[in-house]
C-alpha atoms as a PDB file:
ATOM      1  CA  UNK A   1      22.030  -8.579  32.346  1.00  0.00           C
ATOM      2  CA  UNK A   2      20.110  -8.332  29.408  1.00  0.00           C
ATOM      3  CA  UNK A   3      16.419  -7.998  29.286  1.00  0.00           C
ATOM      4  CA  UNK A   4      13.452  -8.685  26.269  1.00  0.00           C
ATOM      5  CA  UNK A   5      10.028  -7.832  26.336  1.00  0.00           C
ATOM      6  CA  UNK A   6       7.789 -10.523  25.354  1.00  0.00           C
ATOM      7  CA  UNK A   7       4.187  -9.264  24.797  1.00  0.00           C
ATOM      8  CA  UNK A   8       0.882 -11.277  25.063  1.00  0.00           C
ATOM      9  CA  UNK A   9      -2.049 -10.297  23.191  1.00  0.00           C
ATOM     10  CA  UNK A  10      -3.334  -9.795  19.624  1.00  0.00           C
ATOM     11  CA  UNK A  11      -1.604  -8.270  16.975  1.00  0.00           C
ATOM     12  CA  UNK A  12      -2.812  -5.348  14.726  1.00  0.00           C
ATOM     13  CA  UNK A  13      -1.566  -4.299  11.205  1.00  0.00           C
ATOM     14  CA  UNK A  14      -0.576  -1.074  10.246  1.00  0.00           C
ATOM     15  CA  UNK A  15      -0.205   0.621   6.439  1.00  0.00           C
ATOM     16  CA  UNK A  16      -0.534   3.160   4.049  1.00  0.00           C
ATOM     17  CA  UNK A  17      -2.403   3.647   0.748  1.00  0.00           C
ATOM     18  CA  UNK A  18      -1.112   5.509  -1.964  1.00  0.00           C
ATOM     19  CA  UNK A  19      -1.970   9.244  -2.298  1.00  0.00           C
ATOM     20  CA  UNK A  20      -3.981   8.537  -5.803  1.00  0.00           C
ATOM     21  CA  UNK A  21      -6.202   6.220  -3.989  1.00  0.00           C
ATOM     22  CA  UNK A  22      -6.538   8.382  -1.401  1.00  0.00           C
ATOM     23  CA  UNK A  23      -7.438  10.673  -3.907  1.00  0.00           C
ATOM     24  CA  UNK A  24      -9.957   8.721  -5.833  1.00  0.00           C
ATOM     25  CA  UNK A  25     -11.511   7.351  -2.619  1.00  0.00           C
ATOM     26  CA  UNK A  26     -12.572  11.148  -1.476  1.00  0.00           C
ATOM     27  CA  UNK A  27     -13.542  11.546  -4.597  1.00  0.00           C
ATOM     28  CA  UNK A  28     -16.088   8.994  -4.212  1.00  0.00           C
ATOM     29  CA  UNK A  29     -17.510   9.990  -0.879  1.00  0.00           C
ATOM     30  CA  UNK A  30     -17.878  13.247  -2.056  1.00  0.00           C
ATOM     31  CA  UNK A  31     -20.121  12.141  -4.517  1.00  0.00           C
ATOM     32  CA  UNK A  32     -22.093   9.671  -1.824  1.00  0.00           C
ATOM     33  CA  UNK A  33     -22.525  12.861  -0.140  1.00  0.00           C
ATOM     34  CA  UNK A  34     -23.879  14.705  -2.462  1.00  0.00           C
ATOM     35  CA  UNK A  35     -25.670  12.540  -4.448  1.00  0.00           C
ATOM     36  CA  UNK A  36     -27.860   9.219  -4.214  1.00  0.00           C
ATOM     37  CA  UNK A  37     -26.257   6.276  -1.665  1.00  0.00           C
ATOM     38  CA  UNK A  38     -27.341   3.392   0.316  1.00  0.00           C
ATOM     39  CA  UNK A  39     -27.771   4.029   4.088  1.00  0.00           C
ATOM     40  CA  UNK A  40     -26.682   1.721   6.305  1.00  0.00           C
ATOM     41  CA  UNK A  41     -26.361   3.525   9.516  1.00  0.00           C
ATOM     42  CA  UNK A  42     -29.308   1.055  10.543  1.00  0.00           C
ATOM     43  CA  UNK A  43     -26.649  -2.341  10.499  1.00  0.00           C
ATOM     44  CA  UNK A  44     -23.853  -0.631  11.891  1.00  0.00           C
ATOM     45  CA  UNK A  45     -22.909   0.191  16.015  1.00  0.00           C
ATOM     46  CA  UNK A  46     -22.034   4.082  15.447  1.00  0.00           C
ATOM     47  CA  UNK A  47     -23.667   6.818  16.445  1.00  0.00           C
ATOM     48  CA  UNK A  48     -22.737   8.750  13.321  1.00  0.00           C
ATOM     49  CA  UNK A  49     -25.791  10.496  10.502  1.00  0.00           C
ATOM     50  CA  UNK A  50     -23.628   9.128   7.945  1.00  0.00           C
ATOM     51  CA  UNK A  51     -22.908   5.594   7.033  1.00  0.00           C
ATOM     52  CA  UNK A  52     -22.835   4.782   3.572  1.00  0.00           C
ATOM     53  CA  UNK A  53     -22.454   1.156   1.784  1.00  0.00           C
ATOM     54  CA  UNK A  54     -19.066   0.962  -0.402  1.00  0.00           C
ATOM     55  CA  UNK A  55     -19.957  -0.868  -3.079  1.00  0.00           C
ATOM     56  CA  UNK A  56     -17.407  -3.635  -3.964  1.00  0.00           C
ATOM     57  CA  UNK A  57     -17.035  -1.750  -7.991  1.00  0.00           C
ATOM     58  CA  UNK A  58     -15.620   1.279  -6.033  1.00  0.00           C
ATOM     59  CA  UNK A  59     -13.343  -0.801  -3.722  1.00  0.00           C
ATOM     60  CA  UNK A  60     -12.429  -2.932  -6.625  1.00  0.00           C
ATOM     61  CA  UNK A  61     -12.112   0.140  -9.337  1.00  0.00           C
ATOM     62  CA  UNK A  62      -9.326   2.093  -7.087  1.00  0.00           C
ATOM     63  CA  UNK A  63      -7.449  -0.584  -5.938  1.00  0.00           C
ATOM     64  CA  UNK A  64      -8.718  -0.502  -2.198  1.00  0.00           C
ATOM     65  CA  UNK A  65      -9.228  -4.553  -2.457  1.00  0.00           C
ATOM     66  CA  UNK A  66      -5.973  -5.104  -3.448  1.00  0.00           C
ATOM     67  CA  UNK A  67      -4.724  -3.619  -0.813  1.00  0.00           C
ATOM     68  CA  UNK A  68      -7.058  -4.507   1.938  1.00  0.00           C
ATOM     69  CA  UNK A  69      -6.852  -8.370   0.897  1.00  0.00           C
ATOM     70  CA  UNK A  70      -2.914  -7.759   0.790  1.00  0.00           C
ATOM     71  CA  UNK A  71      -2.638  -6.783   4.040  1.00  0.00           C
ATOM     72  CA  UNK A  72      -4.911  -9.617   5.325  1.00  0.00           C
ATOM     73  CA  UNK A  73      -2.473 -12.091   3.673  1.00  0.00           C
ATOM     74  CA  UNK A  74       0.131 -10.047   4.920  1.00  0.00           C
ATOM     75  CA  UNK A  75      -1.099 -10.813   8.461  1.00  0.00           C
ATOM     76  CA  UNK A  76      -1.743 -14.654   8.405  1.00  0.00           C
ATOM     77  CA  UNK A  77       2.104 -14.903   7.167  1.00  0.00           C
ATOM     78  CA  UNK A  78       3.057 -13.353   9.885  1.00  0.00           C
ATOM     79  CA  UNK A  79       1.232 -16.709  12.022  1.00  0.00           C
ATOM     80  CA  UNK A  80       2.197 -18.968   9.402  1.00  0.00           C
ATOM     81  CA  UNK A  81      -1.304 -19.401   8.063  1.00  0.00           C
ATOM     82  CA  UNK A  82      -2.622 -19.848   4.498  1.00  0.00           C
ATOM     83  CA  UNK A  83      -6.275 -19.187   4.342  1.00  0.00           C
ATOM     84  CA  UNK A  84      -8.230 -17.714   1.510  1.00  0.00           C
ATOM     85  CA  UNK A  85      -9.538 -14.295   2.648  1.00  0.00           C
ATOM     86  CA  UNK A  86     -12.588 -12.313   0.962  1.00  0.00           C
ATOM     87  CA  UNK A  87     -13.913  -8.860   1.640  1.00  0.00           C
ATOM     88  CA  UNK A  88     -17.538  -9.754   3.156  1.00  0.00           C
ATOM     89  CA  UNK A  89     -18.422  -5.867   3.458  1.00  0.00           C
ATOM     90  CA  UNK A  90     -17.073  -2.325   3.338  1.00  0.00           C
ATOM     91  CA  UNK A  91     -18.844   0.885   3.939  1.00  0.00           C
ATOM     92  CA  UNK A  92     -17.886   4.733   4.907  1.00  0.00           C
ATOM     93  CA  UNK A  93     -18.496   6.796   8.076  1.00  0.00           C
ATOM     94  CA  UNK A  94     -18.379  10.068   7.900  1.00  0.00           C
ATOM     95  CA  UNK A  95     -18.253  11.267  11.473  1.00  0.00           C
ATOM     96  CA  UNK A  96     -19.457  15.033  12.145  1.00  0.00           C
ATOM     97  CA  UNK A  97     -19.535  17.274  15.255  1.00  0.00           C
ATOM     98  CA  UNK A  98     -20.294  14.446  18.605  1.00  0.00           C
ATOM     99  CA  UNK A  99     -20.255  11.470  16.220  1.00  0.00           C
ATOM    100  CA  UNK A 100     -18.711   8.485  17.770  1.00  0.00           C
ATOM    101  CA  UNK A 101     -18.799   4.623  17.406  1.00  0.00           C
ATOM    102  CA  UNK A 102     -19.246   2.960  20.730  1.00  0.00           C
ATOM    103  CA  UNK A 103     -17.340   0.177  22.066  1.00  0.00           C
ATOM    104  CA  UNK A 104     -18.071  -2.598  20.195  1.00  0.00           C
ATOM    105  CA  UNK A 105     -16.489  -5.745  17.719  1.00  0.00           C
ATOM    106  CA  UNK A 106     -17.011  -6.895  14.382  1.00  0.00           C
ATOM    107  CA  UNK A 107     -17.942 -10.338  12.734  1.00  0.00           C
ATOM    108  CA  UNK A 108     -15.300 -12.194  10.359  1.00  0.00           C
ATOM    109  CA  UNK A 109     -11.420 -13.126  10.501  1.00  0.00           C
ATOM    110  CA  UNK A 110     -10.232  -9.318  10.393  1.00  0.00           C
ATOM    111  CA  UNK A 111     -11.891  -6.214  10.270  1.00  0.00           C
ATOM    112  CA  UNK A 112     -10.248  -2.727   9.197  1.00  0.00           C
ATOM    113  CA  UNK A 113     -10.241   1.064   9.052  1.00  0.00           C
ATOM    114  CA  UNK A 114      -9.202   3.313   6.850  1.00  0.00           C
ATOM    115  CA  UNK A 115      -8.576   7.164   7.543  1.00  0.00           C
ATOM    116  CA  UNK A 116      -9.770   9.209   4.683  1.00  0.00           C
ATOM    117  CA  UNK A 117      -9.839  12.445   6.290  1.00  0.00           C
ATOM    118  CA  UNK A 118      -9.048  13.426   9.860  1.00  0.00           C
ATOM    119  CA  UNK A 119      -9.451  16.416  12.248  1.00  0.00           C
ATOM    120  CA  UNK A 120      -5.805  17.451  12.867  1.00  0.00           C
ATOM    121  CA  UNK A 121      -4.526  14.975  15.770  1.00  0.00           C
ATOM    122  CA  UNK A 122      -3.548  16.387  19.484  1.00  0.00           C
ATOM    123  CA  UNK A 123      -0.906  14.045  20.067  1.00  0.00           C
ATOM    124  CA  UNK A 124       1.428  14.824  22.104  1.00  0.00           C
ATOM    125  CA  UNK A 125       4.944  13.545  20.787  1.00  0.00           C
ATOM    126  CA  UNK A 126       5.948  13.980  24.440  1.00  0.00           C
ATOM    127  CA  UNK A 127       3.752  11.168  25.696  1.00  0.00           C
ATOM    128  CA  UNK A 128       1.538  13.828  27.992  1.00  0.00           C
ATOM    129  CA  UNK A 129      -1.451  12.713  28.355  1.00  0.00           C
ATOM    130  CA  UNK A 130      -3.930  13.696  26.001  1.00  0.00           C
ATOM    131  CA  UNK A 131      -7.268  13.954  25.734  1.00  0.00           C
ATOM    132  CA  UNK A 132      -9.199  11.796  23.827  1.00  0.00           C
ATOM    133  CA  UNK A 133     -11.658  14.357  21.859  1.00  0.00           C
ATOM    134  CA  UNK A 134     -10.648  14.436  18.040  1.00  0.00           C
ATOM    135  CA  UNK A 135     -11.971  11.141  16.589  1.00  0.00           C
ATOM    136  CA  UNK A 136      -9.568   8.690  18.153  1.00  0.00           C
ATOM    137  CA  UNK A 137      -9.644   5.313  18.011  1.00  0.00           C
ATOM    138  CA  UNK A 138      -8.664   2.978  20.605  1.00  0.00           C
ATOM    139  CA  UNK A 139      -8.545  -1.115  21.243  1.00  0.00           C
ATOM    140  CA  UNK A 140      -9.485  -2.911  24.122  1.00  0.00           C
ATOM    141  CA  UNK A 141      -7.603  -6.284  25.201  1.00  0.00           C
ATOM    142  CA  UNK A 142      -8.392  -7.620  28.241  1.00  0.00           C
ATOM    143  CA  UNK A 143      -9.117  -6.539  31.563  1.00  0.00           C
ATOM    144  CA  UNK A 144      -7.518  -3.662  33.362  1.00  0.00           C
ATOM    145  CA  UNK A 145      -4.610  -5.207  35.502  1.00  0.00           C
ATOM    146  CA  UNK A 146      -0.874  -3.640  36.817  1.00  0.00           C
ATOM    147  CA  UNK A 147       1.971  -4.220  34.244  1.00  0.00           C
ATOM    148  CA  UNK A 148      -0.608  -5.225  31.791  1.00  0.00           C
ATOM    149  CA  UNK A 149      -1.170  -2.716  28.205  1.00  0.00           C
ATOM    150  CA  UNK A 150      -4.711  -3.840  27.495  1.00  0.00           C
ATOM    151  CA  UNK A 151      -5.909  -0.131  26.078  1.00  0.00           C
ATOM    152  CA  UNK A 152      -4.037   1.293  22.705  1.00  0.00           C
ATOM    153  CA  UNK A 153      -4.938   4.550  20.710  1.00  0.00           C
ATOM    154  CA  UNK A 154      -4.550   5.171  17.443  1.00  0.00           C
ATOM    155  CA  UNK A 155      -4.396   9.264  16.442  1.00  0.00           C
ATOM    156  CA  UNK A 156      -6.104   8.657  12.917  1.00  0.00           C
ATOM    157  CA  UNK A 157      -4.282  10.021   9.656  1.00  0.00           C
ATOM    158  CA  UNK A 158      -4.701  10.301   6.414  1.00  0.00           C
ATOM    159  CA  UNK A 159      -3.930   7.018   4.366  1.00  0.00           C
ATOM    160  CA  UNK A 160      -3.477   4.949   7.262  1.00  0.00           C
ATOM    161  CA  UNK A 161      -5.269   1.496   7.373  1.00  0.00           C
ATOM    162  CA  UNK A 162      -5.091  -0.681   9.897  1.00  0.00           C
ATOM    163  CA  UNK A 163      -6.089  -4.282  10.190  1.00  0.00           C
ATOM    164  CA  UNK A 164      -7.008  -6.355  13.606  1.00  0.00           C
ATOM    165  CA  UNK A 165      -8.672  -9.732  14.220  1.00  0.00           C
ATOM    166  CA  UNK A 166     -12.899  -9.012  14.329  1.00  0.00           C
ATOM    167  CA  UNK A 167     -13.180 -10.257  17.952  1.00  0.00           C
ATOM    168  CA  UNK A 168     -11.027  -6.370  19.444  1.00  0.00           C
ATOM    169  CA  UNK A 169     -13.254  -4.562  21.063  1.00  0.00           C
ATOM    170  CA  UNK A 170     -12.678  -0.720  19.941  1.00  0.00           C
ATOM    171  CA  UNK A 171     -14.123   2.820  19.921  1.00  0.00           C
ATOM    172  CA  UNK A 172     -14.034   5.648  18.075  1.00  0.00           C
ATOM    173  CA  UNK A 173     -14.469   8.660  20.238  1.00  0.00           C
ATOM    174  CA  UNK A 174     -16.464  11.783  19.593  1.00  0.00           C
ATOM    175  CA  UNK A 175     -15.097  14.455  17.508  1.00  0.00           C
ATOM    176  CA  UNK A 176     -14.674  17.994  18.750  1.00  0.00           C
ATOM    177  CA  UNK A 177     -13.864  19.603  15.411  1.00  0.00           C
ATOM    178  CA  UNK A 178     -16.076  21.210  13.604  1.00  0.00           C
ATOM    179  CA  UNK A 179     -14.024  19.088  10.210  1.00  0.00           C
ATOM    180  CA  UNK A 180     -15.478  15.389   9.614  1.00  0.00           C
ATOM    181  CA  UNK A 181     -13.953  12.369  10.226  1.00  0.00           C
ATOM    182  CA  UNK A 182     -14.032   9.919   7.122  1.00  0.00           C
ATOM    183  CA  UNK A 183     -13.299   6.535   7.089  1.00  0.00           C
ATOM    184  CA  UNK A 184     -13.783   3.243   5.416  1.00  0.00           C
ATOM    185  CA  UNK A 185     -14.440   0.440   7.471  1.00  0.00           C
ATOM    186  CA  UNK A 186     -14.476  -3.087   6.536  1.00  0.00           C
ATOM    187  CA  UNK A 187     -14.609  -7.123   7.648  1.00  0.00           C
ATOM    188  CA  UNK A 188     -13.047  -9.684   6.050  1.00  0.00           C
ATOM    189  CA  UNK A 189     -14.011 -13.632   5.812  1.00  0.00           C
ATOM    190  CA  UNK A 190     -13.106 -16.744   4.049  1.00  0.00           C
END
């Protein structure tokens, strides 16, 4: 007998950036840190003391659009869909000491992280369980039923971006590291 797995549910994209935008993006939080910015920890669901705007010169100027609208384009393909995509916003979180972002969803087509910097990640390769204490992030499908995967956690690194349809409920747990959590987050529209 042979057997396939055929799973229900939505998808979500993962990637990596290249090193020199990596580079250039920390470059430019640093400066929003130390510097003037726009605050927008008012229009945004985390519990974090800094959320900053990313203006679209930035995202444009190291490449970060390309990349985020290549990977939406990337993911309608992969549905058969042609649709034109535009970023509608971007901004950074930089999550210290008990930050978190609550559960919570998005508005648009797709919405996105990015993982700037991370607290070093307790996974455990041997599938132990593991708390869930160093910035995490997980999605939320569903309801909780048996034989049913409706939770799944991503252990954030550096460079990775992932991509997932606006309406996924997710969280970003608390960090216990005394090192910040930086990301970029972002929605995308047509």
């Amino acid at each position: 007998m042979e057997f396939e797995s055929i799973h229900l549910g939505p998808s979500i994209l993962k990637t990596k950036i290249s090193d020199t935008m990596l580079l250039d993006l920390r470059t430019h939080v640093d400066d929003l840190m130390n510097g003037p910015h726009s605050d927008y920890s008012s229009a945004l669901a985390g519990k974090n003391k800094h959320q900053y705007v990313l203006e679209y010169d930035v995202v444009d100027r190291t490449g970060l659009g390309e990349s985020i609208l290549r990977s939406g384009y990337e993911y309608l393909s992969r549905f058969n869909v042609q649709q034109q995509l535009r970023i509608v916003s971007a901004w950074v979180n930089i999550c210290q000491f008990s930050d978190y972002n609550p559960v919570h969803e998005h508005d648009g087509m797709f919405s996105g992280i990015l993982y700037l910097e991370c607290p070093r990640s307790n996974q455990d390769t041997s599938n132990q369980q593991v708390p869930l204490t160093d910035g995490h992030t997980q999605f939320i499908f569903g309801q909780e039923l048996k034989f049913a995967n409706n939770v799944l956690t991503i252990y954030p690194e550096p460079g990775t971006l992932i991509l997932f349809p606006s309406w996924l409920m997710h969280v970003a747990y608390p960090s216990r590291s005394s090192l910040n959590r930086i990301t970029v987050s972002f929605n995308l529209g047509n």
